[in-house]
PDB file of N, CA and C in Angstrom:
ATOM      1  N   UNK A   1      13.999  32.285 -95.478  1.00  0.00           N
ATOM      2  CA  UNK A   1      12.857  31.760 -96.183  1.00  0.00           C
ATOM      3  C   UNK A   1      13.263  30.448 -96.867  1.00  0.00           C
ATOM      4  N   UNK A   2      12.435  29.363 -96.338  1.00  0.00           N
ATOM      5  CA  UNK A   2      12.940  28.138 -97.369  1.00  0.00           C
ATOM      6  C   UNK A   2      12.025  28.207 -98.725  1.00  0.00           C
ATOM      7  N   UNK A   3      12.270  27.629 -99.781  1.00  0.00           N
ATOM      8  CA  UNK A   3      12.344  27.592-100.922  1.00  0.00           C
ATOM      9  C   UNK A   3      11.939  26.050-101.216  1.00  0.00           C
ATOM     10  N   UNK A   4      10.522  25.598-101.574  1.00  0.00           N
ATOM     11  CA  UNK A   4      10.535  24.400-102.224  1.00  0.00           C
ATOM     12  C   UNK A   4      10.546  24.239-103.583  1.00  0.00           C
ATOM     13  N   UNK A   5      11.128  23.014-103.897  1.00  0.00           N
ATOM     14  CA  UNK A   5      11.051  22.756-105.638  1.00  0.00           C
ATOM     15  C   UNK A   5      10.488  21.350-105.785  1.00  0.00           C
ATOM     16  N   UNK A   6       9.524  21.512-106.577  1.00  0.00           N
ATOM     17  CA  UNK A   6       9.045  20.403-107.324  1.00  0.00           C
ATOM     18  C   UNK A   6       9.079  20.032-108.603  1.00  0.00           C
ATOM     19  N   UNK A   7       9.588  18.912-108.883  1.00  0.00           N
ATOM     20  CA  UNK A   7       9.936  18.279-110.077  1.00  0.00           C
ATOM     21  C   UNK A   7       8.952  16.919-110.564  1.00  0.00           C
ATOM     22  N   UNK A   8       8.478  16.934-111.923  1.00  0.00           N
ATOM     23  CA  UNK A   8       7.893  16.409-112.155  1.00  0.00           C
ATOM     24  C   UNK A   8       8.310  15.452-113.609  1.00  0.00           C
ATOM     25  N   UNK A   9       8.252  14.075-113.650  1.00  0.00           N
ATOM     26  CA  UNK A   9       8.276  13.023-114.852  1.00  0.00           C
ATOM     27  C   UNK A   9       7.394  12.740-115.544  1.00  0.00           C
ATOM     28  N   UNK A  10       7.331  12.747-116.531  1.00  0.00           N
ATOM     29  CA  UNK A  10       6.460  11.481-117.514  1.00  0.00           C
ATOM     30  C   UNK A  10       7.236  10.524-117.760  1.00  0.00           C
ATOM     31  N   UNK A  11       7.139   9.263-117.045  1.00  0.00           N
ATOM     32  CA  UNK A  11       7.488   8.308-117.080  1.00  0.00           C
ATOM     33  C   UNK A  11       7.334   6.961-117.922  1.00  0.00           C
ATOM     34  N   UNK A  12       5.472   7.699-118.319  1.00  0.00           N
ATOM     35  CA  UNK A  12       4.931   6.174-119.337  1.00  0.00           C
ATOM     36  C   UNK A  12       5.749   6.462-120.440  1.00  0.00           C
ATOM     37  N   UNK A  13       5.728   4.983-120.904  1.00  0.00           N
ATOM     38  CA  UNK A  13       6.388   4.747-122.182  1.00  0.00           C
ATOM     39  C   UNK A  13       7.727   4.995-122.338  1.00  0.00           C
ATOM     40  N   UNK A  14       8.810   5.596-121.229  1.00  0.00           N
ATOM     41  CA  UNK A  14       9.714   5.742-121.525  1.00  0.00           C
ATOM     42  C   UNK A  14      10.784   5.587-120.702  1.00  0.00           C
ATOM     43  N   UNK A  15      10.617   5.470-119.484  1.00  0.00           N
ATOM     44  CA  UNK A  15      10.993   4.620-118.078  1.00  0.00           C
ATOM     45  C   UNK A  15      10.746   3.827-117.930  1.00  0.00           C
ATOM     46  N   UNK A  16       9.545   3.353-118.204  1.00  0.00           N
ATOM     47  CA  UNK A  16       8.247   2.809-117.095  1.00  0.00           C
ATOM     48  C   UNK A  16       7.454   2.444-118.957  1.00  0.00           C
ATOM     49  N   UNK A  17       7.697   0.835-119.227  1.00  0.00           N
ATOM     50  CA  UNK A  17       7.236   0.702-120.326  1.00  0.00           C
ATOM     51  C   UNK A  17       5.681   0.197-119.888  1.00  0.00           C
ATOM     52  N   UNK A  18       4.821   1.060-119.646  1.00  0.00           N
ATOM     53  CA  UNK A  18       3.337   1.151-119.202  1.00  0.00           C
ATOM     54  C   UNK A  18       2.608   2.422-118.685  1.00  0.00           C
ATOM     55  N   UNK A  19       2.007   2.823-118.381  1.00  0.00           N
ATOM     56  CA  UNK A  19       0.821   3.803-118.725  1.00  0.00           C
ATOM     57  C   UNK A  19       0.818   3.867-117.000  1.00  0.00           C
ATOM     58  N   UNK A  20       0.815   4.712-116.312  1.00  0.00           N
ATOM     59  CA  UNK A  20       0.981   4.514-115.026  1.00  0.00           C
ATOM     60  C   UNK A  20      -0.366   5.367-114.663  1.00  0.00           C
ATOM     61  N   UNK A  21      -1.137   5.910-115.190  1.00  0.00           N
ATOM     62  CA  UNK A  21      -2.650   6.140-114.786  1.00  0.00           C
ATOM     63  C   UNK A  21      -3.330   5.198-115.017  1.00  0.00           C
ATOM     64  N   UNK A  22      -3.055   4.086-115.920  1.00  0.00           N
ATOM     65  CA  UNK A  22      -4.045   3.314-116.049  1.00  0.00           C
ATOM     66  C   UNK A  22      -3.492   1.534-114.649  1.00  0.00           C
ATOM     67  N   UNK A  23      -2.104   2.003-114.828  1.00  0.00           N
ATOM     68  CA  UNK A  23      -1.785   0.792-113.734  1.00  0.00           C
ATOM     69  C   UNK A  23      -2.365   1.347-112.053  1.00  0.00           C
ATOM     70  N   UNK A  24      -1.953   2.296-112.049  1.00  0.00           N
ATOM     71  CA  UNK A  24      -2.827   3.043-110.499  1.00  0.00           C
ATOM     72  C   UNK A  24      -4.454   2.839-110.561  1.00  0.00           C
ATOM     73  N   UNK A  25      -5.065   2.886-111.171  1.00  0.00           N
ATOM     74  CA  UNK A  25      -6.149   3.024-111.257  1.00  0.00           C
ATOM     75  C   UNK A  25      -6.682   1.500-111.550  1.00  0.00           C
ATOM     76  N   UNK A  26      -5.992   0.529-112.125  1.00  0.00           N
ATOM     77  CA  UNK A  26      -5.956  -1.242-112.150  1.00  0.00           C
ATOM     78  C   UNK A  26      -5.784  -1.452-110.406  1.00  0.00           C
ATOM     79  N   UNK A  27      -4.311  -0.974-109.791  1.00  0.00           N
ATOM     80  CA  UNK A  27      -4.237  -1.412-108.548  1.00  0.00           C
ATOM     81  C   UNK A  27      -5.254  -0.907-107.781  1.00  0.00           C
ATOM     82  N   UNK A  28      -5.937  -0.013-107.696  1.00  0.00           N
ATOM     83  CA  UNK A  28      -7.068   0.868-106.967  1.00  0.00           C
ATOM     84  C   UNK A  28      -8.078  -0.212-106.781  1.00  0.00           C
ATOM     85  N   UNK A  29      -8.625  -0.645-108.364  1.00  0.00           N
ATOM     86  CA  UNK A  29      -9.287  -1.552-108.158  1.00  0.00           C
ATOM     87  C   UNK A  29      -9.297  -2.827-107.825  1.00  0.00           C
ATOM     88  N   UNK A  30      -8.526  -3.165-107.987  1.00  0.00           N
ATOM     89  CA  UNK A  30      -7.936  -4.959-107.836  1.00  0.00           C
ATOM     90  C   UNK A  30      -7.530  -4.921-106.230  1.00  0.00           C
ATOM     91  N   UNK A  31      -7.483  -3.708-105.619  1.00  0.00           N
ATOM     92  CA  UNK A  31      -7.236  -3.735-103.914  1.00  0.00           C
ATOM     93  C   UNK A  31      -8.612  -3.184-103.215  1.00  0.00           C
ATOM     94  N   UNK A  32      -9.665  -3.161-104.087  1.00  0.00           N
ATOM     95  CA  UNK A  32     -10.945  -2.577-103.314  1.00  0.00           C
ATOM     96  C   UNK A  32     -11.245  -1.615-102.993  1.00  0.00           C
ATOM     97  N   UNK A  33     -10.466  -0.327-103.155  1.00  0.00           N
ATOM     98  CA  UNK A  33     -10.406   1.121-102.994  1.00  0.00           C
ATOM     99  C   UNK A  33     -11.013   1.925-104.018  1.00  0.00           C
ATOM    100  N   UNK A  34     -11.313   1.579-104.876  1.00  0.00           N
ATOM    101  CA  UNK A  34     -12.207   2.389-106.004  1.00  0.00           C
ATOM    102  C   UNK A  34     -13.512   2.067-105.767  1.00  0.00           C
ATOM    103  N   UNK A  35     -14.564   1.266-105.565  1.00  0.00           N
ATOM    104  CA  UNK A  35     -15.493   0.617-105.134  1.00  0.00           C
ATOM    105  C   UNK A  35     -15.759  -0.659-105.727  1.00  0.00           C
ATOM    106  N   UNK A  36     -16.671  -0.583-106.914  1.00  0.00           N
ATOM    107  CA  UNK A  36     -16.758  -2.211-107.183  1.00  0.00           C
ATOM    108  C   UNK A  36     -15.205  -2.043-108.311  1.00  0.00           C
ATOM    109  N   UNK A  37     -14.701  -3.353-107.823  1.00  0.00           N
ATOM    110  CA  UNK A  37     -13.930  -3.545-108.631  1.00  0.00           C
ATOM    111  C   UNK A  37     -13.989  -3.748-110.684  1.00  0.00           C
ATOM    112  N   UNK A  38     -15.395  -4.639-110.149  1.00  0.00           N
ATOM    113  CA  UNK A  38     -15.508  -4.936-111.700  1.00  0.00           C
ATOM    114  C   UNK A  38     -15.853  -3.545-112.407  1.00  0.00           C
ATOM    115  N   UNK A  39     -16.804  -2.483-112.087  1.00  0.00           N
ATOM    116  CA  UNK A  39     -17.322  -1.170-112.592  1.00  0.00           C
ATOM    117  C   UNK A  39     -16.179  -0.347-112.801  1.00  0.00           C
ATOM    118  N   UNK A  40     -14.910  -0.324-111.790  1.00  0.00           N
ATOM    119  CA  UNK A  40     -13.940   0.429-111.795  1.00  0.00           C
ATOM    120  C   UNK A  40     -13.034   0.052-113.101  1.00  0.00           C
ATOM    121  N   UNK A  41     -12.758  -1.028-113.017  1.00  0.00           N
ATOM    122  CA  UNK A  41     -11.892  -2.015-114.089  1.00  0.00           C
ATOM    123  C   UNK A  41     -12.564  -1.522-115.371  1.00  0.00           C
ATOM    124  N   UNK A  42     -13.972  -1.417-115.486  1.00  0.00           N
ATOM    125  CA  UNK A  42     -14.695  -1.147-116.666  1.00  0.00           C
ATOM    126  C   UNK A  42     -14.329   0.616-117.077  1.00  0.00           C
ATOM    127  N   UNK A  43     -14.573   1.163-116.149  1.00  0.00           N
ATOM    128  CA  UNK A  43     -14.211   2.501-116.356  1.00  0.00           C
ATOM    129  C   UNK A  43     -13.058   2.862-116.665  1.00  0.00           C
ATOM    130  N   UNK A  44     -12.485   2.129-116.261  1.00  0.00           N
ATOM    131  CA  UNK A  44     -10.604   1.983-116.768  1.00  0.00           C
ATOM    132  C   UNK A  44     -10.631   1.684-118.127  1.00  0.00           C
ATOM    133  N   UNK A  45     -11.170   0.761-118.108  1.00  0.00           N
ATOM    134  CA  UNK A  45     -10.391   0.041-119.679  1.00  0.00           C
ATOM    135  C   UNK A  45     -11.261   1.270-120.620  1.00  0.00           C
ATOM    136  N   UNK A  46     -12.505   1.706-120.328  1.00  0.00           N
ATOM    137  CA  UNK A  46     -12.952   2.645-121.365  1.00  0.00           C
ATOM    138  C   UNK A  46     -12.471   3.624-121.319  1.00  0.00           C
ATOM    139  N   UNK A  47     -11.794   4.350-120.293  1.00  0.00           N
ATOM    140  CA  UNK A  47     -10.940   5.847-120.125  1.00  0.00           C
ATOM    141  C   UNK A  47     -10.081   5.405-121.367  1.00  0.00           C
ATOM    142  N   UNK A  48      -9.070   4.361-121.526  1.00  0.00           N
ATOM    143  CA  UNK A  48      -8.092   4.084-121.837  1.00  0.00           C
ATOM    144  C   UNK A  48      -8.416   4.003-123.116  1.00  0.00           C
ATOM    145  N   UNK A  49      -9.541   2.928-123.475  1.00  0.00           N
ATOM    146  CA  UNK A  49      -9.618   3.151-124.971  1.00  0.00           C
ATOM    147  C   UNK A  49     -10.292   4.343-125.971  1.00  0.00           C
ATOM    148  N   UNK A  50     -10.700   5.414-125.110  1.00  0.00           N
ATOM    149  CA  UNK A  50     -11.209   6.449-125.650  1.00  0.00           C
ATOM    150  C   UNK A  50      -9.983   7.555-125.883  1.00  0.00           C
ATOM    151  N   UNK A  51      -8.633   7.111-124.936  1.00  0.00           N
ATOM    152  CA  UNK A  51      -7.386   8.223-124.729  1.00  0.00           C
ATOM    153  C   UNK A  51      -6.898   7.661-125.999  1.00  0.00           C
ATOM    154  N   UNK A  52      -6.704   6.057-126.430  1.00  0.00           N
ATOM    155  CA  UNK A  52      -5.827   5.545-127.085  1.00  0.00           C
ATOM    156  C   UNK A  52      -6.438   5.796-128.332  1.00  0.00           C
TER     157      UNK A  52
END
């Protein structure tokens, strides 16, 4: 029987001096994959300032 293991980081702020849900979700939009960019960008920055 194989046996998988998964391991998991939190990286923001302490690796990785940035927020890496909010940079994935910047690149999403800024590459056209979220839909409108500008609405996505908007939804971002308000996720972010409602977390912060």
């Amino acid at each position: 029987m194989n046996s998988r293991r998964l391991a998991l980081f939190d990286l923001d702020h302490t690796l990785l001096p940035l927020d890496s849900d909010y940079q994935w979700a910047d690149y999403l939009a800024r590459t056209g994959r979220a839909g409108d960019p500008d609405e996505a960008r908007r939804q971002n920055d308000d996720l972010m300032d409602r977390y912060n």
